[in-house]
Structure formats: structure tokens, C-alpha cells
Protein backbone atom coordinates (compact mmCIF):
# COMPACT_ATOMS: atom_id res chain seq x y z
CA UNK A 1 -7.81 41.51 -119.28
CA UNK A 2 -6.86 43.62 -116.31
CA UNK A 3 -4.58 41.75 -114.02
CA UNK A 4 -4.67 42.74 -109.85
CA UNK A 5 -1.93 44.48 -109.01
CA UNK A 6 0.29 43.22 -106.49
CA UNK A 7 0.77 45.98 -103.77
CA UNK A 8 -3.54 46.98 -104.07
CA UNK A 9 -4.12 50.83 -102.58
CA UNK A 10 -5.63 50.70 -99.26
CA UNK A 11 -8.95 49.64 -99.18
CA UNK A 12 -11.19 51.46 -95.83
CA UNK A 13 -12.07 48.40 -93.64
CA UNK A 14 -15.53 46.76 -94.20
CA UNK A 15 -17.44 47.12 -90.79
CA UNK A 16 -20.74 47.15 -89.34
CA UNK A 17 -23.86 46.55 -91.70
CA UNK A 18 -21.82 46.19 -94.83
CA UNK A 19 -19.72 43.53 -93.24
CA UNK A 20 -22.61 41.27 -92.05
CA UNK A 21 -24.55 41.71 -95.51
CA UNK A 22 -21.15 40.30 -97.03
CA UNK A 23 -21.05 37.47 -94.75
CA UNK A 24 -24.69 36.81 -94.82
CA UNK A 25 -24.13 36.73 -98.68
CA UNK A 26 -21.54 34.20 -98.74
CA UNK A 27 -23.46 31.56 -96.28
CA UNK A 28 -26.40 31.98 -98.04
CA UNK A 29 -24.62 30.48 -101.19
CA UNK A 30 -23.26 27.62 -98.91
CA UNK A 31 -24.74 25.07 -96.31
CA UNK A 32 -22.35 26.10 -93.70
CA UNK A 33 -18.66 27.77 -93.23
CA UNK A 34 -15.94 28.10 -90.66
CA UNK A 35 -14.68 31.84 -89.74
CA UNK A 36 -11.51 30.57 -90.99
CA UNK A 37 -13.09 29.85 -95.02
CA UNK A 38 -15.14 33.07 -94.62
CA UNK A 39 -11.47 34.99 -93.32
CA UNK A 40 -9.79 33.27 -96.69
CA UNK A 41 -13.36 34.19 -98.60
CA UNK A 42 -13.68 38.02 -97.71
CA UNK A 43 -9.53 38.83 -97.54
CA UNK A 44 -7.69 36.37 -99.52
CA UNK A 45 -10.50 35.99 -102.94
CA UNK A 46 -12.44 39.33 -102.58
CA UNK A 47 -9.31 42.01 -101.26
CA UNK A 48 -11.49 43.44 -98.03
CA UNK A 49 -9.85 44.94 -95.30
CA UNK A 50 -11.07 43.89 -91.88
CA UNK A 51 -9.46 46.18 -89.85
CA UNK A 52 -7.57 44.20 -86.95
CA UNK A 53 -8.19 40.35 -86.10
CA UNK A 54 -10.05 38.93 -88.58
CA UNK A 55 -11.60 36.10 -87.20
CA UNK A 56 -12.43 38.13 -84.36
CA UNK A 57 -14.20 40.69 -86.42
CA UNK A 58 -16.02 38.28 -88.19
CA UNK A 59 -16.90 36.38 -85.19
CA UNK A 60 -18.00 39.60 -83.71
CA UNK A 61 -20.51 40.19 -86.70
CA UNK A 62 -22.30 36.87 -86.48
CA UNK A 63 -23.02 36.80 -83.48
CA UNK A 64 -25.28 39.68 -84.07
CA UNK A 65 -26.73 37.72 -87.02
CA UNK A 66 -27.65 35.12 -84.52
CA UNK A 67 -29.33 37.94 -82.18
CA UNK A 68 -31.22 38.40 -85.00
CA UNK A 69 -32.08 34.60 -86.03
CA UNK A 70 -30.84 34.65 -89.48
CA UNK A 71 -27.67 32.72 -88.37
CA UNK A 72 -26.95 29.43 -86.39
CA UNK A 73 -24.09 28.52 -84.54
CA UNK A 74 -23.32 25.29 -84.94
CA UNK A 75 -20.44 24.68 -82.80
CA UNK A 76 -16.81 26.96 -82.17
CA UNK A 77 -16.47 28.90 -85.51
CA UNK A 78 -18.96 26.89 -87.82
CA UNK A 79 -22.13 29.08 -88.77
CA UNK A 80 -25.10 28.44 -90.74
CA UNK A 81 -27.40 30.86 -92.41
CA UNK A 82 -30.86 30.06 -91.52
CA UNK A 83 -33.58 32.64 -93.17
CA UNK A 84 -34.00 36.31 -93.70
CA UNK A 85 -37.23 38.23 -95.22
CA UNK A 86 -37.12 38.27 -98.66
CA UNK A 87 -36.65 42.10 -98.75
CA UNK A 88 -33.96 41.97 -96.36
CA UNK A 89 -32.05 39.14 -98.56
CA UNK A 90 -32.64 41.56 -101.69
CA UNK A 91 -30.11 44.35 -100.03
CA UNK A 92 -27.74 41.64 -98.97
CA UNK A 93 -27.14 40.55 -102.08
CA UNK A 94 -27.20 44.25 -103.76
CA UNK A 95 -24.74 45.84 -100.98
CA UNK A 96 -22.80 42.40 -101.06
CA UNK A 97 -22.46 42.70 -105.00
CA UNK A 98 -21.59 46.61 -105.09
CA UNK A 99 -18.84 46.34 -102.36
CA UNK A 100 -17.12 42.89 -104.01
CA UNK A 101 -17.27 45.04 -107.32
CA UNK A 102 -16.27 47.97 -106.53
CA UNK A 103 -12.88 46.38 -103.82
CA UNK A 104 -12.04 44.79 -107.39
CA UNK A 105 -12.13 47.92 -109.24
CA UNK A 106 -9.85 49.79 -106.73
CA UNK A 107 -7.54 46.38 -107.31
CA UNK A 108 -7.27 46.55 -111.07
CA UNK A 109 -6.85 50.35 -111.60
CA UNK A 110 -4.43 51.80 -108.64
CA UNK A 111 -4.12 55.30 -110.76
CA UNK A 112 -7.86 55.90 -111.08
CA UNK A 113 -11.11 55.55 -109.28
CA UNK A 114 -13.01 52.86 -109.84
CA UNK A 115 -15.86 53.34 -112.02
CA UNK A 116 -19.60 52.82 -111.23
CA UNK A 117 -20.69 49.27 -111.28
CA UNK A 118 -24.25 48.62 -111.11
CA UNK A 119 -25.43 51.68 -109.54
CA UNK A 120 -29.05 52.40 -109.96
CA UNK A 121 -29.21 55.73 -111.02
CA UNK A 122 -27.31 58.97 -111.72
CA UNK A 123 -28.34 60.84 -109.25
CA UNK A 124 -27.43 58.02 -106.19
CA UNK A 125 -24.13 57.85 -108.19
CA UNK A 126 -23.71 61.32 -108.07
CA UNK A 127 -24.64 61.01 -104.03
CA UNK A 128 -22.04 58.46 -103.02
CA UNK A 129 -19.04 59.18 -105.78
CA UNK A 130 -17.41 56.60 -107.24
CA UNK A 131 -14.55 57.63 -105.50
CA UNK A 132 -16.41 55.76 -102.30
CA UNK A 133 -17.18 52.30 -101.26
CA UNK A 134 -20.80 51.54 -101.54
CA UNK A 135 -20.47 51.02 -97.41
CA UNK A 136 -19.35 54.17 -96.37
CA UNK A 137 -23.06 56.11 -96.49
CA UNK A 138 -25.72 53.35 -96.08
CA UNK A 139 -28.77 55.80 -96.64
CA UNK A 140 -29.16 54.53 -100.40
CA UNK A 141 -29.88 51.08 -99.21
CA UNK A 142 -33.18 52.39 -97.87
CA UNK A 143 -34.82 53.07 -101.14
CA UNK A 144 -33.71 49.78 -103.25
């Protein structure tokens, strides 16, 4: 088995859409979660780079959520997912999945790019590259 290296290539920051679907992702498999857990969750077990402060990225991006109802705040730093349509939950968790996978592929192989995981078709794959993170051209996540 492929073991992470220790000094992982850099790794272009997770921002905007991409960034909320991942947080979205991981309170919808919990009841509720401190920007602290989710800054251990997304940097320390998954390998994403934020980009500057963390927690105030993160922070940042849920408070969109909320805008949008499919997050509560329940007090400073403690968030709950509430609901989302069911279509919209269906490209959280694919863009979620896709960008976990393919920050773990960059890990485990430095030397090469990190080969397609999951990708729906040969075409799309041909689109983005593998060579890309699934967050860096969003227009695929129209047509899933």
C-alpha cells in the first residue's frame, strides 16, 4: 500500500464553491462541528490547502451556507447542516468525493499526476486533465 509522503507537492487552495460543497459534505455526515474539527477535518485528515487563516476561511464559507439556509449557526464556531435539495446534495457529495480523491492521489504519487478517480466519462476527463483538481473548472458539475 502506498504510504503519504511526508513533504506532499503543493496542493492549489480549495476556495469558493468547492470549499463549501466539502464542508457541507462533512456536516452532513455529522450532527454538528466546530470550525476548529472541520480545520483538523479538511487540513490535517484530507491534505487541503486553505490558503491563509483557516478558520477564517472556513468561517467565511458558512456563513454563506447560512445565507442560503442549508446551515445553522449555533453559537461562536459551532454549525449545523440543516437541508439542501436533493439535487443540490447529489453534487456535494460528487465534487466533495472527486476533490478528497484526487488531494490523496497528488499525496501518494509526488512524481506523477494523479490518475482519474471516478470521473464520469472520457471525454469530461479529457476536459479537466487529470493533471487538475476537480475544483479548478466547475462547468462539469452542471451536467451530473
Amino acid at each position: 500500500m502506498d504510504q503519504l509522503v511526508a513533504n506532499p507537492p503543493s496542493v492549489p487552495p480549495l476556495r469558493g464553491r468547492a470549499l463549501r460543497f466539502v464542508l457541507l459534505d462533512e456536516l452532513m455526515g455529522r450532527e454538528e462541528m466546530t470550525v476548529a474539527e472541520m480545520v483538523g477535518v479538511l487540513i490535517r485528515r484530507h491534505g487541503f490547502d486553505l490558503g491563509g487563516r483557516a478558520s477564517k476561511v472556513i468561517s467565511d464559507a458558512l456563513r454563506w451556507e447560512t445565507r442560503r439556509g442549508r446551515v445553522v449557526r449555533l453559537g461562536r464556531g459551532r454549525y449545523r447542516f440543516v437541508s439542501a435539495a436533493r439535487s443540490t446534495t447529489r453534487r456535494i457529495r460528487i465534487l466533495a468525493a472527486r476533490s478528497r480523491a484526487w488531494v490523496v492521489a497528488i499525496m501518494r504519487r509526488p512524481n506523477s499526476p494523479p490518475a482519474l478517480v471516478d470521473w464520469p466519462s472520457a471525454p469530461l476527463a479529457a476536459a479537466i486533465g487529470p493533471a487538475t483538481p476537480p475544483w479548478a473548472d466547475l462547468a462539469w458539475l452542471r451536467n451530473t
